[in-house]
Structures are given as structure tokens and as C-alpha cells.
Protein backbone atom coordinates (compact mmCIF):
# COMPACT_ATOMS: atom_id res chain seq x y z
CA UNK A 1 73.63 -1.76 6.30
CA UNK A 2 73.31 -3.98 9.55
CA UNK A 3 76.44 -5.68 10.24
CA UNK A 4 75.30 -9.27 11.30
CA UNK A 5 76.00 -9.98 15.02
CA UNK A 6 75.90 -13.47 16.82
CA UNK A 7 76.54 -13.82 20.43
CA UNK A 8 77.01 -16.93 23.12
CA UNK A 9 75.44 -16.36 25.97
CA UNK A 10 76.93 -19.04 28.20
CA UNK A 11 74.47 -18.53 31.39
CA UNK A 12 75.48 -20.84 34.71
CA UNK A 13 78.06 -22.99 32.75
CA UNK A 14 81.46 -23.29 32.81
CA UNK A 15 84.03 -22.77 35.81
CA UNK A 16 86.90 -19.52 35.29
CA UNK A 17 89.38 -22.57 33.38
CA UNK A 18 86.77 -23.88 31.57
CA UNK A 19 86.04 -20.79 29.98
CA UNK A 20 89.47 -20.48 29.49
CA UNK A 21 89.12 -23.69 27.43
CA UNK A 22 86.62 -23.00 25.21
CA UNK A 23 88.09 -19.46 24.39
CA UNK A 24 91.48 -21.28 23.47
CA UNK A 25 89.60 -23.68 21.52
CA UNK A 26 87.43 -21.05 18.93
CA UNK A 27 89.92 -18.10 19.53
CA UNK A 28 92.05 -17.99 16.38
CA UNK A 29 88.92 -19.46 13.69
CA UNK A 30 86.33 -17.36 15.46
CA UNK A 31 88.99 -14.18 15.19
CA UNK A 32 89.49 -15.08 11.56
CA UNK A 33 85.82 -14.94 10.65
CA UNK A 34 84.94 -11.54 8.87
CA UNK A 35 81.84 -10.14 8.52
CA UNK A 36 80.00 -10.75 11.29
CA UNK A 37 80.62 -9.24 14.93
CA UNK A 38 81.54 -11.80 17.52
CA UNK A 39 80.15 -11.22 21.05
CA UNK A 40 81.13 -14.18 24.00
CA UNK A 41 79.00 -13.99 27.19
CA UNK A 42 80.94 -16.05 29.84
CA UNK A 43 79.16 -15.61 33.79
CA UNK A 44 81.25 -12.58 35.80
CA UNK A 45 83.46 -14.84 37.59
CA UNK A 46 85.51 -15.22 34.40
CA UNK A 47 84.84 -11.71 32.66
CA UNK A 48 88.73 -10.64 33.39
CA UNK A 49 90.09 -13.64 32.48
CA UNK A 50 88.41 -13.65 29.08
CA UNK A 51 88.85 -10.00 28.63
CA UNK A 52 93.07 -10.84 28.75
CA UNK A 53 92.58 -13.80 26.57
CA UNK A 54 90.60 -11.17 23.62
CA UNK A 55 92.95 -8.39 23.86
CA UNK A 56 93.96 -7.54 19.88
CA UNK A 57 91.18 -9.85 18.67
CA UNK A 58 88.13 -8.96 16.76
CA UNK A 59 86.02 -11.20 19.35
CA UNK A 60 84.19 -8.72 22.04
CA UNK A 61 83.02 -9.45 25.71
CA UNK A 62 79.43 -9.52 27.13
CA UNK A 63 78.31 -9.94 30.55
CA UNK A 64 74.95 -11.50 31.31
CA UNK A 65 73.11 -9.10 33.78
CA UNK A 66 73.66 -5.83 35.45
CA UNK A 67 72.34 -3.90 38.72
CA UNK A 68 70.98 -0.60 37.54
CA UNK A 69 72.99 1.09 40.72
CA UNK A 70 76.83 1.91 40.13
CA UNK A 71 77.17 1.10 44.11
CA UNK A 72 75.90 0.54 46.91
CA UNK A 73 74.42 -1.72 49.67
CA UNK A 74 73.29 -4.54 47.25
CA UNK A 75 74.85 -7.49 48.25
CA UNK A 76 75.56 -10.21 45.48
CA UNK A 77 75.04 -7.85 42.18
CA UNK A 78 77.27 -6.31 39.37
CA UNK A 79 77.04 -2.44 38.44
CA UNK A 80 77.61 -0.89 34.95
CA UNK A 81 80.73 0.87 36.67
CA UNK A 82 82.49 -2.85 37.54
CA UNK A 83 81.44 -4.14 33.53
CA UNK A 84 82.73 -1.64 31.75
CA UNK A 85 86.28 -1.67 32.38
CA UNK A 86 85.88 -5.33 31.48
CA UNK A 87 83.31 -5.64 28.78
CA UNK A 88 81.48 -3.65 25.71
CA UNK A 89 77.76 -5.60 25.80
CA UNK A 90 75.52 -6.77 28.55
CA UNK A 91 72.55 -8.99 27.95
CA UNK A 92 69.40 -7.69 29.66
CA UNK A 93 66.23 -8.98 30.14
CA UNK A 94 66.24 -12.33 29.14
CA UNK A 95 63.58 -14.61 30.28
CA UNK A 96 65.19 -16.68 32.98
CA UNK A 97 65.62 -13.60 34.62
CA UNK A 98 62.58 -12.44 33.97
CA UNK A 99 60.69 -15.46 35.36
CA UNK A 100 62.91 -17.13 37.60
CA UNK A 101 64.44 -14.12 39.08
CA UNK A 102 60.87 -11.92 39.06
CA UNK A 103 62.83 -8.81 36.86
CA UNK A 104 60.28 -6.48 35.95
CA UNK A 105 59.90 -4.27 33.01
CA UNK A 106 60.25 -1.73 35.05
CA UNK A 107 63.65 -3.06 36.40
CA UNK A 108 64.91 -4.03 32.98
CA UNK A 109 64.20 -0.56 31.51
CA UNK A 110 66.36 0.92 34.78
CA UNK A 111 68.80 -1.22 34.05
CA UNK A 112 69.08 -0.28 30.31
CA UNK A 113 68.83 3.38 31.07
CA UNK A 114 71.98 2.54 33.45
CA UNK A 115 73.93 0.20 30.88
CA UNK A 116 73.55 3.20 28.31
CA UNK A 117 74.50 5.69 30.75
CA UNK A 118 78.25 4.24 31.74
CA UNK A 119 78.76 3.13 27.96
CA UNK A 120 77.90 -0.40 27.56
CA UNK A 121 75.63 -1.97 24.79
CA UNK A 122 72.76 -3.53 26.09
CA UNK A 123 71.20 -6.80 24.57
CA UNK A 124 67.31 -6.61 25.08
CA UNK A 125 66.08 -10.04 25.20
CA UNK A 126 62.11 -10.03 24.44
CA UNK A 127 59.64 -12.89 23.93
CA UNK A 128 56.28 -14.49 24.94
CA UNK A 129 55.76 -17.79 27.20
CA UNK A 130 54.12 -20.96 25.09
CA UNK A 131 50.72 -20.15 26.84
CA UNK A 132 50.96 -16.96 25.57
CA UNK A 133 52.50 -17.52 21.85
CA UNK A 134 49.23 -20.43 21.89
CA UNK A 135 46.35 -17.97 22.48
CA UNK A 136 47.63 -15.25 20.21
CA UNK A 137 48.82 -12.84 22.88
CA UNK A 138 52.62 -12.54 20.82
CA UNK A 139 51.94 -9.51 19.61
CA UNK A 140 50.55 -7.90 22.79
CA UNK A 141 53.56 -9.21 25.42
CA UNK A 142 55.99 -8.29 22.81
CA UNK A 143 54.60 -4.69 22.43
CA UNK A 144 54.63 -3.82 26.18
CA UNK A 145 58.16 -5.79 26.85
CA UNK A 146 59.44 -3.40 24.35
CA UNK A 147 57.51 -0.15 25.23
CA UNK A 148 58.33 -1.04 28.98
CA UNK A 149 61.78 -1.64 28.52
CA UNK A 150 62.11 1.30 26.41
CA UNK A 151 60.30 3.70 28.08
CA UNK A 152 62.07 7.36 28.31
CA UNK A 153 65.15 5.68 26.76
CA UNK A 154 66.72 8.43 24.38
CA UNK A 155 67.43 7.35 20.20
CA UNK A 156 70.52 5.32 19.97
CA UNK A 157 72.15 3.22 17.46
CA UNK A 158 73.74 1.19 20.94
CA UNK A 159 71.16 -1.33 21.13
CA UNK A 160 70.67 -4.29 19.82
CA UNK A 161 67.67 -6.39 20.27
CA UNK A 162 67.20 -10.13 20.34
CA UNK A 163 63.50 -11.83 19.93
CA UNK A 164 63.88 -15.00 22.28
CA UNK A 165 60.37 -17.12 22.49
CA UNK A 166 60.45 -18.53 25.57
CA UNK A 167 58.97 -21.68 24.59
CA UNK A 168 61.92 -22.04 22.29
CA UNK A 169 64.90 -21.69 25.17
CA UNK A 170 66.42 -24.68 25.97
CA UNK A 171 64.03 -26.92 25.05
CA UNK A 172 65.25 -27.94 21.17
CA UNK A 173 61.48 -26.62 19.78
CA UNK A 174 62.93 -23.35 17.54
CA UNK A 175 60.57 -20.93 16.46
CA UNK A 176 59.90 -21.44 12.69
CA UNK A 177 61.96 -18.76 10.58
CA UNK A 178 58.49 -17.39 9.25
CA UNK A 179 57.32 -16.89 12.92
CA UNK A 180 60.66 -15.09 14.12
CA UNK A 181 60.67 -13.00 11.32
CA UNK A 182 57.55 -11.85 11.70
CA UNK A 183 58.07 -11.03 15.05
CA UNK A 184 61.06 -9.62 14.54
CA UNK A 185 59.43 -7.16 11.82
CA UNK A 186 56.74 -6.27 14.51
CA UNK A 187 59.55 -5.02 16.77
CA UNK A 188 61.17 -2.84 14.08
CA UNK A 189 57.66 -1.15 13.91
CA UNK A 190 57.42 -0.32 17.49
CA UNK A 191 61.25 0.68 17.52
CA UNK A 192 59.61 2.69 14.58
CA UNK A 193 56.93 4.34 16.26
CA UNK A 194 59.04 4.83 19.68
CA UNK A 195 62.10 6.54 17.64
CA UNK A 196 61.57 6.84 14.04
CA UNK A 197 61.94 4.58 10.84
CA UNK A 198 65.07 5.03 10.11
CA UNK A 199 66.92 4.35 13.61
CA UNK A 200 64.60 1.13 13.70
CA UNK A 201 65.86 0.14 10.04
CA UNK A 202 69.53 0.31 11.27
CA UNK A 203 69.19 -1.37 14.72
CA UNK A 204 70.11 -4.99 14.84
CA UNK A 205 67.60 -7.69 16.12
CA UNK A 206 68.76 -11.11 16.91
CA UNK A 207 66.48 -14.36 17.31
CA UNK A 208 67.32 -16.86 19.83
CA UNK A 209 65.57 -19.52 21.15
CA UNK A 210 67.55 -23.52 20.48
CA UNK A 211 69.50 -22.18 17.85
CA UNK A 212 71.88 -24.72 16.15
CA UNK A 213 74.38 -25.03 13.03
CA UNK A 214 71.67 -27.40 11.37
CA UNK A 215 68.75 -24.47 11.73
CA UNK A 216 71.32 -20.96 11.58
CA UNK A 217 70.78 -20.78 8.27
CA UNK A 218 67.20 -20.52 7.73
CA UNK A 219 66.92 -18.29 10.48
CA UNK A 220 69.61 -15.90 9.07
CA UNK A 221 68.58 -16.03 5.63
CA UNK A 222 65.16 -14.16 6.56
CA UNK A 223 66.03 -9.94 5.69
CA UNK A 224 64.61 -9.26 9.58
CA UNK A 225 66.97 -11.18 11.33
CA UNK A 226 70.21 -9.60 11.61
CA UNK A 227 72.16 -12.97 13.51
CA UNK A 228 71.33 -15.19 16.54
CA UNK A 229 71.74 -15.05 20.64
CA UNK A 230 72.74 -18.47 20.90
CA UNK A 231 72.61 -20.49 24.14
CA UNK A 232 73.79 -23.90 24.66
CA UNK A 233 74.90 -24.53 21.18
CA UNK A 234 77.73 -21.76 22.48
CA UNK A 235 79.14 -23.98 24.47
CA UNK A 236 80.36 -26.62 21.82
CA UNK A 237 83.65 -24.93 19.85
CA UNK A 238 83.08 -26.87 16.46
CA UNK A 239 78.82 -26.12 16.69
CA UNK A 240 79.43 -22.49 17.70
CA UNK A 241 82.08 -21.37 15.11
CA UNK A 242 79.97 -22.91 12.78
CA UNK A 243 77.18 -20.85 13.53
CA UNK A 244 79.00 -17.98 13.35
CA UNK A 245 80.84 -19.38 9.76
CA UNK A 246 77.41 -19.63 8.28
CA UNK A 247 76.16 -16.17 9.59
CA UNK A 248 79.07 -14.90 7.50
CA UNK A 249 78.70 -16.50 4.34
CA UNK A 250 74.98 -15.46 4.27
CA UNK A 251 74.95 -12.04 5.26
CA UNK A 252 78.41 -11.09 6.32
CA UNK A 253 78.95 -7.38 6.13
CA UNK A 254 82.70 -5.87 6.42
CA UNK A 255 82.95 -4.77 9.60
């Protein structure tokens, strides 16, 4: 059984006591909610800070991107060896850093080799561009982001996928639950044919993409989608624990 997972992947928001904030303000009800693993993305700067304020919760800690090198002469970046003293998931691949940093998929799959290497739980974030989702090409970007990614990656139950349109990100326009889930089957069946049926059956994919309390549920309630990478709505205490409420009371697992 997939144990539902929602993560908040704050991006460039929110200064170190900010973040300190918003964890105050969700900490106890979010800790309380059963069912459903809880994963909060804050940027680096306030990583530590978050990771004191979680200690002996159920809530865990993400980070949002990760060198592939554990050192070195690579001014500005983050290795695996830094995150995980600090943090159990790392989001990789989404598509602002695909398109407004130029990652590559050959980048994203060194950096998920690496994240899988020091012991952290990569997030693969997948999806096509509106252009692309317009003149049918889904299937075909989706299928080489994944193989890419993927590529010489050994079977493991560490990572979790999340289907992320990029037409949908940020811009209020959600994918329809009927599209997402049918996407979202399409990448069990190449997890299926890179690994084997019953790895892909067990591995968690997540849709994001302007997900809100008023649309969680319909997303949620479809069997392929195992809970929700949720951006901006993250940000907002009440509209993320509600999320996260109603991801429980449809397909909460015990965890």
C-alpha cells in the first residue's frame, strides 16, 4: 500500500524568521495529522532552523536542489554531503530549474544518482511545457524526462515521483484530474518497464501544478495519484493543512 505523501515546496519565499513563522503556525495540526507523510521544503538558508523546530515531530525536511558533487570548487551550490545531516528529501528536477536555470536531463539524473548515493530521497519533478501538452507531445517529453533522469539508476523504493505540467505551475490553470492521472499511469509503466511492475506499483507519484484545498480532492481521489507537490498554496497555514487534512481523510494510510 502507498502511504499518501504531500509536500510544500516553498521555492524563493520566505526569509530564515518567516519560515520560522509558518512552521509555528501548522506545527502542532500538521504533526497531528495521521496518515499521510508530511514533507516541508523551506530554501537552504533556513534548512537548520527548521530541522530544530521538527525534531520529535512526524513532519520531515526537504531541500529544493542539490549539486551532484559532495565538494569542491563550485561556488554558490549545495552537495548531498551538507543536506543530509539536515534533511531526508530533496526535490530535483523541477521545471524552473529546468528552464530557467538550463538543468539538463543529464544533470538531473547525476544529481539523483548523487542524492541516492549519500541517503537522501529524491523528488523527481517531470512534466511537459503548454506548447508541448497542445500538440500531443505529453507522452513523448514525459517518456525521455523519465528515461533520462533515470538512466543507470539502480531499483529503489527511495523515490518518489511528482508529475508537474508546466503549464499548470503558478499560473492557477490545474491539470484536470483525468489528465494527471493519466499521466501519472503512463509513468508507472515506464517505471514498469525500467524496473519491473511491482517496484513501479509501490512507488509514490505526486501531481503538482496550482494545487489548492478547493481542487486536492479530486486530484487525490484518482487511484494513480498518491498526494500533491504543492507550491504556493504551501505558503498559507490554514490552505496548506487543509490540503494535507483532506489527503488524509481520502486515502490516509497508517504510517
Amino acid at each position: 500500500m502507498r502511504v499518501p505523501l504531500v509536500a510544500g515546496n516553498w521555492k524563493m519565499n520566505t526569509t530564515v524568521i518567516e519560515a520560522e513563522e509558518l512552521v509555528y503556525d501548522i506545527l502542532d495540526t500538521l504533526d497531528r495529522i495521521k496518515g499521510v507523510e508530511k514533507v516541508l521544503c523551506p530554501p537552504f538558508v533556513s534548512l537548520a532552523a527548521i530541522n530544530m523546530m521538527l525534531q520529535g515531530s512526524s513532519i520531515k525536511l526537504g531541500a529544493q536542489n542539490m549539486h551532484f558533487e559532495t565538494k569542491g570548487a563550485y561556488t554558490g551550490e549545495i552537495s548531498p554531503l551538507m543536506l543530509r545531516e539536515l534533511c531526508e528529501f530533496v526535490i530535483l528536477g523541477h521545471s524552473e530549474r529546468r528552464w530557467y536555470f538550463g538543468e539538463t536531463g543529464e544533470m538531473i539524473n547525476k544529481k539523483l544518482n548523487a542524492a541516492l548515493t549519500h541517503g537522501l530521497k529524491p523528488i523527481l519533478c517531470v512534466g511537459e511545457r503548454l506548447e508541448e501538452n497542445e500538440t500531443g507531445r505529453t507522452e513523448e517529453i514525459v517518456r525521455k524526462q523519465v528515461r533520462t533522469a533515470l538512466n543507470d539508476i539502480k531499483l529503489t523504493p527511495d523515490l518518489v515521483v511528482a508529475y508537474e505540467p508546466v503549464w499548470a505551475i503558478g499560473t492557477g490553470k490545474a491539470a484536470s484530474s483525468k489528465q494527471a492521472a493519466a499521466t501519472i499511469k503512463l509513468i508507472r509503466s515506464i517505471l514498469a518497464e525500467l524496473w519491473n511492475k511491482d517496484i513501479a506499483q509501490n512507488l509514490r507519484i505526486l501531481y503538482g501544478g496550482s494545487v489548492t484545498s478547493n481542487n486536492i480532492a479530486e486530484f487525490i481521489s484518482q487511484p494513480e495519484i498518491d498526494g500533491a507537490l504543492v507550491g504556493g498554496a504551501s505558503l498559507k497555514a490554514e490552505e496548506f493543512l487543509n490540503i494535507v487534512t483532506q489527503t488524509a481523510e481520502i486515502k490516509g494510510k497508517p504510517v
